[in-house]
Protein backbone atom coordinates (compact mmCIF):
# COMPACT_ATOMS: atom_id res chain seq x y z
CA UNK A 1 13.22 -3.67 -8.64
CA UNK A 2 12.50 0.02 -7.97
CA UNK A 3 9.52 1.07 -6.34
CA UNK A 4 7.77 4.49 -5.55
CA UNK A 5 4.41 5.68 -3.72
CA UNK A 6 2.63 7.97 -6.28
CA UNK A 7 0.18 8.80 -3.40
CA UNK A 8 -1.11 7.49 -0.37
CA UNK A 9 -3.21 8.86 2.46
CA UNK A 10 -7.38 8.74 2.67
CA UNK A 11 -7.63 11.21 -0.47
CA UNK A 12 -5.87 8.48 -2.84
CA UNK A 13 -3.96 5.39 -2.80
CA UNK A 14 -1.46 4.08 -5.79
CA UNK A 15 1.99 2.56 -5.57
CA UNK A 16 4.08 1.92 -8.51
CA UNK A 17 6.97 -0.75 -8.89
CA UNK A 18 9.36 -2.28 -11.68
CA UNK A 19 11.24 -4.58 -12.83
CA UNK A 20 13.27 -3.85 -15.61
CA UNK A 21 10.83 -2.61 -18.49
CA UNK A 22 7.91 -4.76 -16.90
CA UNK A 23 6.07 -2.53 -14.31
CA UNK A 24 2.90 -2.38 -12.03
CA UNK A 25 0.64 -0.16 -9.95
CA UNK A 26 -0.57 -1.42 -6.85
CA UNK A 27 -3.96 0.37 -6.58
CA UNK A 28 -5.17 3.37 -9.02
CA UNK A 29 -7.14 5.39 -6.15
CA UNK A 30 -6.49 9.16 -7.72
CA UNK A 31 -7.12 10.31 -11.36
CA UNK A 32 -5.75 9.00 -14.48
CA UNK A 33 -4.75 12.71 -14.92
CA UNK A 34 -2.51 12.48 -11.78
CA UNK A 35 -1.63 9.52 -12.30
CA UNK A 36 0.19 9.81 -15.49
CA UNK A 37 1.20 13.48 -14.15
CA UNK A 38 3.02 11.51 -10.99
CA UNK A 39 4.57 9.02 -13.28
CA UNK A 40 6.39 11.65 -15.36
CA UNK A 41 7.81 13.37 -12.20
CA UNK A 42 10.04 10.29 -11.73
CA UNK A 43 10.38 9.53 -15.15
CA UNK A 44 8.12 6.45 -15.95
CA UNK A 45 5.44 5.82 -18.44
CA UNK A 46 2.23 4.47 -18.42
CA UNK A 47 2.91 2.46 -21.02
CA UNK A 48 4.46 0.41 -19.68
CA UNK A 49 2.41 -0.75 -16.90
CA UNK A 50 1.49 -3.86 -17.45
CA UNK A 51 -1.09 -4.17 -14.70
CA UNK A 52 -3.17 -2.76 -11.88
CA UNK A 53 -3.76 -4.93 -8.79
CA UNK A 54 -6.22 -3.09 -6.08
CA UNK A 55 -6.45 -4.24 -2.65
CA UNK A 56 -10.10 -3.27 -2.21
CA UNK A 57 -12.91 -1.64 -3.22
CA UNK A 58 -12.90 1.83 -1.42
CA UNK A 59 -12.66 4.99 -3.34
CA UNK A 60 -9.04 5.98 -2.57
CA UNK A 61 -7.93 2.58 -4.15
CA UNK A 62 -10.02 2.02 -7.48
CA UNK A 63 -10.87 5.52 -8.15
CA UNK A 64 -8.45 6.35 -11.15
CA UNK A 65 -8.79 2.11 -12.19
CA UNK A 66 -11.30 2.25 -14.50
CA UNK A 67 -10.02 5.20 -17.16
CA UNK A 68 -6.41 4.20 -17.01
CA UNK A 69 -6.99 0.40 -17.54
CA UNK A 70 -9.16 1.19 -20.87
CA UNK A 71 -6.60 4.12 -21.95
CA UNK A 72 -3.82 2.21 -21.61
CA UNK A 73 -4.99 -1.53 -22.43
CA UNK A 74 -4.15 -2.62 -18.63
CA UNK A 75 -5.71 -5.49 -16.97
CA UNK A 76 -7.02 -5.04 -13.66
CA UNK A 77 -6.36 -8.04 -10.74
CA UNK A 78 -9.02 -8.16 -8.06
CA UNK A 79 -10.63 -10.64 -5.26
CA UNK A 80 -14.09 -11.81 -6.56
CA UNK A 81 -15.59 -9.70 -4.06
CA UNK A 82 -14.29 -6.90 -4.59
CA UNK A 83 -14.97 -7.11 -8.25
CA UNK A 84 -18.62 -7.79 -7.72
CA UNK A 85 -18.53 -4.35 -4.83
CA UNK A 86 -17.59 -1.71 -6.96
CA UNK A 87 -17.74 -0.11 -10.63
CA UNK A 88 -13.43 -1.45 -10.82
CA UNK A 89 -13.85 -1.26 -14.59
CA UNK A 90 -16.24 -0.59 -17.55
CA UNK A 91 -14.33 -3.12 -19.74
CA UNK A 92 -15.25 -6.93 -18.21
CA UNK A 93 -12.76 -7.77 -20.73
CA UNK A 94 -9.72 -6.18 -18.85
CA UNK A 95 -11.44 -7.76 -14.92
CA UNK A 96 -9.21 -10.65 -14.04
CA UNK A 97 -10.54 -12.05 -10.83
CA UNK A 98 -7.57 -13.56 -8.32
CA UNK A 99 -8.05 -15.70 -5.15
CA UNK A 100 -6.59 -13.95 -1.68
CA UNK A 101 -3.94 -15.88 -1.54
CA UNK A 102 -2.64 -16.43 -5.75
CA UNK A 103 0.12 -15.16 -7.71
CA UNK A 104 0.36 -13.32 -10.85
CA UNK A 105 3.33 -13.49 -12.67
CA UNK A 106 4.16 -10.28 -14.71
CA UNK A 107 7.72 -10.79 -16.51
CA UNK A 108 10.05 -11.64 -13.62
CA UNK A 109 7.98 -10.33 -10.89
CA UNK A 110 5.74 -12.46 -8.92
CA UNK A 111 2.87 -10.84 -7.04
CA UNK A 112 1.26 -12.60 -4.24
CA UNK A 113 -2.21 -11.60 -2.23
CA UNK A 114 -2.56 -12.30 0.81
CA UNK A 115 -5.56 -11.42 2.71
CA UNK A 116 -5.38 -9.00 5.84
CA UNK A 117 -7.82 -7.26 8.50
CA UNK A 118 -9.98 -4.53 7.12
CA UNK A 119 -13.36 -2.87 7.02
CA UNK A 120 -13.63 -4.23 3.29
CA UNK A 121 -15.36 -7.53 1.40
CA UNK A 122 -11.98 -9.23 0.94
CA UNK A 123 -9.43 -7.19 1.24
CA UNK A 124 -5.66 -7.98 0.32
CA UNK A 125 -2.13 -6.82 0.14
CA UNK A 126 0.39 -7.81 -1.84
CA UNK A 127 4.24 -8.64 -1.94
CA UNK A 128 5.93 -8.16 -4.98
CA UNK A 129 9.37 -10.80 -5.70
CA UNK A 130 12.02 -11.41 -7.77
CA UNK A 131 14.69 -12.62 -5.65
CA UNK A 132 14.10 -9.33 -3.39
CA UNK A 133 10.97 -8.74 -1.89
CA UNK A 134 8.46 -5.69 -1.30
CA UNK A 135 5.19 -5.63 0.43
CA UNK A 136 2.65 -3.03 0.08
CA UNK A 137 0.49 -3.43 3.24
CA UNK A 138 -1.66 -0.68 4.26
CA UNK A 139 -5.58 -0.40 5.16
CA UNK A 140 -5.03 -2.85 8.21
CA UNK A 141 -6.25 -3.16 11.44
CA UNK A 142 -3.89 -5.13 12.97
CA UNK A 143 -0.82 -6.99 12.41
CA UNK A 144 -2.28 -10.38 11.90
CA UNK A 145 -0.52 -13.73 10.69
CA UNK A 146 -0.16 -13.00 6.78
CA UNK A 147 0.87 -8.94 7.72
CA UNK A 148 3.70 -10.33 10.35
CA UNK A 149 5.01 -12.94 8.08
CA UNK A 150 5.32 -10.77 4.95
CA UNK A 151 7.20 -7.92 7.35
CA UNK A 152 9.28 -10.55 8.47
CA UNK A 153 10.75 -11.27 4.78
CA UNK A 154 10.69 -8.30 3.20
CA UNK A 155 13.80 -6.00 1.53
CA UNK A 156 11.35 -2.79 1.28
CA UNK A 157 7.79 -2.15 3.31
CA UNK A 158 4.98 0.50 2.53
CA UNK A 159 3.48 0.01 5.58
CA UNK A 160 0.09 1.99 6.88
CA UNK A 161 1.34 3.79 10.26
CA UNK A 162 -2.50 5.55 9.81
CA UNK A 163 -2.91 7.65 13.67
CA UNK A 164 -1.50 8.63 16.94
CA UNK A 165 -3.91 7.77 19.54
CA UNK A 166 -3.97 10.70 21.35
CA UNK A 167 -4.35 12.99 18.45
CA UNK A 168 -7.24 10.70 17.65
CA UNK A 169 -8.47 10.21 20.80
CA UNK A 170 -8.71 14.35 21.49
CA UNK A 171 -9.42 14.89 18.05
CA UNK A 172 -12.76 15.77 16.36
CA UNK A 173 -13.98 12.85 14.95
CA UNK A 174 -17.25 11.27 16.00
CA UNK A 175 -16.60 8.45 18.91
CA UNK A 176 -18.54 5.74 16.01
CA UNK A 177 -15.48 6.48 13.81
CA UNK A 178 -12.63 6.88 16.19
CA UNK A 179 -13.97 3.41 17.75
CA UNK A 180 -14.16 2.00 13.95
CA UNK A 181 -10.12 3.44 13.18
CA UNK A 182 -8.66 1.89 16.42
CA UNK A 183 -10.63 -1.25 15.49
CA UNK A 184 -9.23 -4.67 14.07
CA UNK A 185 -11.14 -3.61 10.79
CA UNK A 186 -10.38 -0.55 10.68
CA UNK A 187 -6.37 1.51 10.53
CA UNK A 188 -3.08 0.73 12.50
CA UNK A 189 -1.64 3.08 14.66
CA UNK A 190 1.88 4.32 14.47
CA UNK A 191 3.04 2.58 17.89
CA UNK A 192 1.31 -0.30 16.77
CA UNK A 193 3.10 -0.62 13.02
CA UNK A 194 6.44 -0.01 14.91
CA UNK A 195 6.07 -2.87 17.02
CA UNK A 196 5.36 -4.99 14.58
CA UNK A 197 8.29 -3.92 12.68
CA UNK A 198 10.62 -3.98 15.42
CA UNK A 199 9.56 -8.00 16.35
CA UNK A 200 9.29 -9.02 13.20
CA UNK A 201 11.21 -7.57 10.61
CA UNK A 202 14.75 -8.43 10.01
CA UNK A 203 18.05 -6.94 9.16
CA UNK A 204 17.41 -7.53 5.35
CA UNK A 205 15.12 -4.77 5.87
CA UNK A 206 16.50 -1.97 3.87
CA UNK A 207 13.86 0.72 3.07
CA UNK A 208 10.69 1.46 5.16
CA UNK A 209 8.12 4.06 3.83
CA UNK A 210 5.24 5.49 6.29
CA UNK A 211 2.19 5.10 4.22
CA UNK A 212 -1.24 5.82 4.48
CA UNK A 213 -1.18 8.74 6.96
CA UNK A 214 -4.37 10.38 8.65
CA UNK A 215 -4.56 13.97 7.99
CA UNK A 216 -6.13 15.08 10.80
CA UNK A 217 -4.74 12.67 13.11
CA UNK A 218 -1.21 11.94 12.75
CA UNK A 219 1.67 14.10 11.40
CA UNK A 220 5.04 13.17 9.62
CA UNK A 221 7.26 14.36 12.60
CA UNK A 222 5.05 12.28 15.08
CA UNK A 223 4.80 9.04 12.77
CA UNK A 224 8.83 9.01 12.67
CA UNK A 225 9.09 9.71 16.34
CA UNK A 226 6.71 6.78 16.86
CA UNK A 227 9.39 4.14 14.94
CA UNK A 228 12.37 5.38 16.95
CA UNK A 229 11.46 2.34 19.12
CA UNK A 230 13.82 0.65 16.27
CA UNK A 231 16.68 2.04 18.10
CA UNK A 232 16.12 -0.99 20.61
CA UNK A 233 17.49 -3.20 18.40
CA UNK A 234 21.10 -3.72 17.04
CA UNK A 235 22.49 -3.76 13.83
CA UNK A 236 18.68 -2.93 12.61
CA UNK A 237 18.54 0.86 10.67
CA UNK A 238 16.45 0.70 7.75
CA UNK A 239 16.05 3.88 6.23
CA UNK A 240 12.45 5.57 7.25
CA UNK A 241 10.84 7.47 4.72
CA UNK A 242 6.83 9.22 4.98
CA UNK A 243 4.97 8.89 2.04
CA UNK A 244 2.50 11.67 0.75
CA UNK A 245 -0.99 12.80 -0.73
CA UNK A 246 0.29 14.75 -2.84
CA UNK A 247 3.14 13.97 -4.60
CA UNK A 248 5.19 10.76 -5.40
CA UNK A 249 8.47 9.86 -3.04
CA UNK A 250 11.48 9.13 -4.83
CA UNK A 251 12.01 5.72 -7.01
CA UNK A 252 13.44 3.59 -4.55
CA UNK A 253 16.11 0.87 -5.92
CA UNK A 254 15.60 -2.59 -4.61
């Protein structure tokens, strides 16, 4: 499989993954325009996508949903609730509602929801299989049960590393919102994702991209720092990678 984070942060949301010439977005949550735009810059085409699964029904995972599905002919795989929380898509026709914890098979890929901890009707991430594994987990407030076992098993992890307490804690934000963010419904912290890679992930573990980053209260150099608690372990060095906002990170091979 190959794999690639067109965007991620609070502005937008939308990962992108393939399997031969079958191939997927997790989440649409910029435009249609950018979208396409990001696909081009590592040489993919809408197209092909065969379908759009969205985690939730915030803006910065649905917002670009609606215009691609119809463009493009894509279905669009949600939770009931989420469907029923949010404009996902003009088109009932192209709505295909999925349990939290079903798989969709899309040529040899098999993607499985799982629910998670969020601020959200019924939120979900998903692993994506076909002999390897990748999980796209971000939008989580802790590591619960379902994130901890899909770390544990996975070749490749997006994984939300959102805020650095301190920078939160001194930071500007309103206490009602920092208290939400360092909340079990609300973002994981960096020390907090690195933990929970360190104890649970294992040496299959090849690539490991930083997702989901807070603007104003995290940075790229910190969120790396955070995960050099890896060194404690031996024969453990996945490659670390930050995803962005604003443009895609390279098409990772799986």
């Amino acid at each position: 499989m190959k794999a690639s984070a067109l965007a991620s942060g609070s502005s937008g949301n939308c990962f992108f993954i393939e399997d031969k010439r079958d191939s997927i977005l997790v989440d649409a949550g910029i435009s249609t325009k950018q979208i396409i735009l990001r696909l081009g810059l590592i040489g993919k085409n809408p197209e092909n996508i065969k379908a759009i699964f969205i985690t939730h029904e915030h803006s910065d995972h649905i917002r670009g949903a609606d215009y691609l599905a119809r463009k493009f002919n894509i279905p669009i795989f949600a939770t009931k609730k989420t469907i029923e929380n949010c404009d996902i898509c003009s088109n009932e026709d192209l709505i295909n509602p999925i349990n939290n914890n079903e798989s969709v098979d899309i040529g040899r890929m098999r993607i499985e929801a799982f629910s998670k901890s969020h601020r959200a009707f019924d939120p979900v991430s998903y692993n994506i299989s076909n002999g390897n594994k990748i999980s796209i987990i971000t939008d989580i407030g802790y590591a619960c049960p379902n994130v901890i076992s899909n770390v544990s098993d996975s070749d490749m992890l997006f994984l939300e590393s959102n805020h650095d307490v301190d920078i939160l804690e001194n930071g500007h934000y309103p206490y009602f919102l920092k208290k939400w963010i360092k909340s079990d419904i609300g973002h994981i912290s960096n020390i907090d994702a690195a933990n929970c890679v360190l104890e649970n992930a294992r040496s299959r573990l090849k690539y490991l991209v930083l997702s989901h980053l807070s603007e104003n209260n995290n940075t790229p150099q910190v969120a790396l720092d955070s995960f050099s608690v890896l060194r404690k372990r031996n024969r453990f060095n996945p490659r670390i990678f930050i995803s962005d906002r604003y443009c895609p990170t390279e098409l990772f091979n799986i």
